[in-house]
Protein backbone atom coordinates (compact mmCIF):
# COMPACT_ATOMS: atom_id res chain seq x y z
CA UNK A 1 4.52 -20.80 -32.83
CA UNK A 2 4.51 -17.32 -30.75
CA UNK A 3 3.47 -17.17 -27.40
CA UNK A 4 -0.06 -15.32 -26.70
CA UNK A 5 0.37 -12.47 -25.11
CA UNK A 6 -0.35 -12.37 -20.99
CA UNK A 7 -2.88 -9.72 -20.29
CA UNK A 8 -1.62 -7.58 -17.10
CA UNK A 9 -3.02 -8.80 -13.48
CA UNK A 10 -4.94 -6.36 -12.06
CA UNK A 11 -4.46 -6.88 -8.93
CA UNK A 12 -1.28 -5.90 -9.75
CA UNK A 13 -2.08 -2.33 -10.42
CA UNK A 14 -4.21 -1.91 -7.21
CA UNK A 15 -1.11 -3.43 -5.04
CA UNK A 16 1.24 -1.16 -6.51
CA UNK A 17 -0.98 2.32 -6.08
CA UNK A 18 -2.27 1.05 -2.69
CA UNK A 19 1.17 0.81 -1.44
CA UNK A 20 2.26 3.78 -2.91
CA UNK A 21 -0.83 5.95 -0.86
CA UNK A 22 0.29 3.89 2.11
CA UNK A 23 3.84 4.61 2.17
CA UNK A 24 2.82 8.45 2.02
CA UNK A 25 -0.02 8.24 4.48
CA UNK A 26 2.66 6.01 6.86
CA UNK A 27 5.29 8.61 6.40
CA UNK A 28 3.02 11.41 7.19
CA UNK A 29 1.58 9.37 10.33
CA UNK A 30 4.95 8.95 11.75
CA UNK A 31 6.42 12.82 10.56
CA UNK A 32 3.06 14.19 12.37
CA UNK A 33 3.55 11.79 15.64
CA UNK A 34 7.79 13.17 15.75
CA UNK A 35 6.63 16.41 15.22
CA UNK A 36 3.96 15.87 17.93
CA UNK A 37 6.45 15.07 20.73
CA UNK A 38 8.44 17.42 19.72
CA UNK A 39 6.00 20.43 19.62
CA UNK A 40 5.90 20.05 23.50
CA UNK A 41 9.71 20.14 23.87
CA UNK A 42 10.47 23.77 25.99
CA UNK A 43 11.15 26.55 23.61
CA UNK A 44 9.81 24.73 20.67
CA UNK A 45 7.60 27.86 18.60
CA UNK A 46 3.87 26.75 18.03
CA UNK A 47 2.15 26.42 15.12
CA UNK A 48 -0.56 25.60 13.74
CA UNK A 49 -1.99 22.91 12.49
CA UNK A 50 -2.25 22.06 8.54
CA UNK A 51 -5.81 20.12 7.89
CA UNK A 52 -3.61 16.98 6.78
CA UNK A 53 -2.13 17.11 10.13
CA UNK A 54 -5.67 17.42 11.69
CA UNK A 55 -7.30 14.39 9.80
CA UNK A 56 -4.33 12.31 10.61
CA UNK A 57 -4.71 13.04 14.42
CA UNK A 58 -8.53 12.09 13.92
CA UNK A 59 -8.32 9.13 11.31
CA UNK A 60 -4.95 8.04 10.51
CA UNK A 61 -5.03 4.97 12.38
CA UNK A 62 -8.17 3.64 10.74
CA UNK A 63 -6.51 4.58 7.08
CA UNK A 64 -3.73 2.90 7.75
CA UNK A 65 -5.48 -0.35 8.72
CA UNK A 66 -8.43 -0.04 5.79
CA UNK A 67 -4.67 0.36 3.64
CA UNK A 68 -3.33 -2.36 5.10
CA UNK A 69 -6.30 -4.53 4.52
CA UNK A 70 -6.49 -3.56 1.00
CA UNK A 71 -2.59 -4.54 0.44
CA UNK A 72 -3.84 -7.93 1.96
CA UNK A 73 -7.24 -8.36 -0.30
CA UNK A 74 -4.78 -7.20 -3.14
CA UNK A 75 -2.23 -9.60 -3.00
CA UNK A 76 -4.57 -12.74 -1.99
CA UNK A 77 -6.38 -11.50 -5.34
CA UNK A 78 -3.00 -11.47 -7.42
CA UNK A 79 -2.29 -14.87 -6.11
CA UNK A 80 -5.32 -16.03 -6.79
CA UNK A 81 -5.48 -14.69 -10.41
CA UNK A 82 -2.14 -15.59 -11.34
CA UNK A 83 -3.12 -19.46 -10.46
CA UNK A 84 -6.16 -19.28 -12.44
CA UNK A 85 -5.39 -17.77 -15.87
CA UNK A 86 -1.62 -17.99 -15.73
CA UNK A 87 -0.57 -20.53 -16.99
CA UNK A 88 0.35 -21.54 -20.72
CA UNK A 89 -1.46 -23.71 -22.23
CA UNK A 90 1.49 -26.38 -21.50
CA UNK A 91 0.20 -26.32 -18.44
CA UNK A 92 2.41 -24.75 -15.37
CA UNK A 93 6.04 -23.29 -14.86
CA UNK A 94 8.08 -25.92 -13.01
CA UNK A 95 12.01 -25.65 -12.34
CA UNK A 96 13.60 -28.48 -14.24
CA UNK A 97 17.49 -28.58 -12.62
């Protein structure tokens, strides 16, 4: 007898694309805090400043914890949905050695 098919978590999905926007908004957050010592280094030319690099200054603290908060919620929900509806109906996957 085949197998039903498992339907995809989708918790999943939001862990994934959360953590994707997170490792950008981290990697901007620390490029814009380098960049920001390094703008007051002697002889360094100003510029100035992009409106990413403007929000970040402002907000990018509290993005990075609502991110990081999300990641949590996320996972706790894949955990939690992956106990509830998957298993077979055999019941759950244990490692017979």
């Amino acid at each position: 007898m085949a197998k039903p098919k498992r339907s995809i978590n989708p918790f999943y999905v939001l862990v994934v694309l959360v953590g994707i926007v997170f490792v950008v908004t981290a990697s901007a957050y620390g490029m814009m805090s380098f960049l920001e010592i390094r703008r007051f280094t002697p002889g360094t030319p100003q510029t100035e400043d992009s409106p990413l690099w403007v929000y970040l200054r402002a907000e990018g603290g509290t993005l990075l914890i609502w991110e990081v908060l999300i990641l949590v919620a996320g996972t706790v929900g894949a955990l939690t949905w992956d106990s509830w509806f998957g298993q077979d109906e055999e019941g759950p996957v244990t490692d017979t050695k």
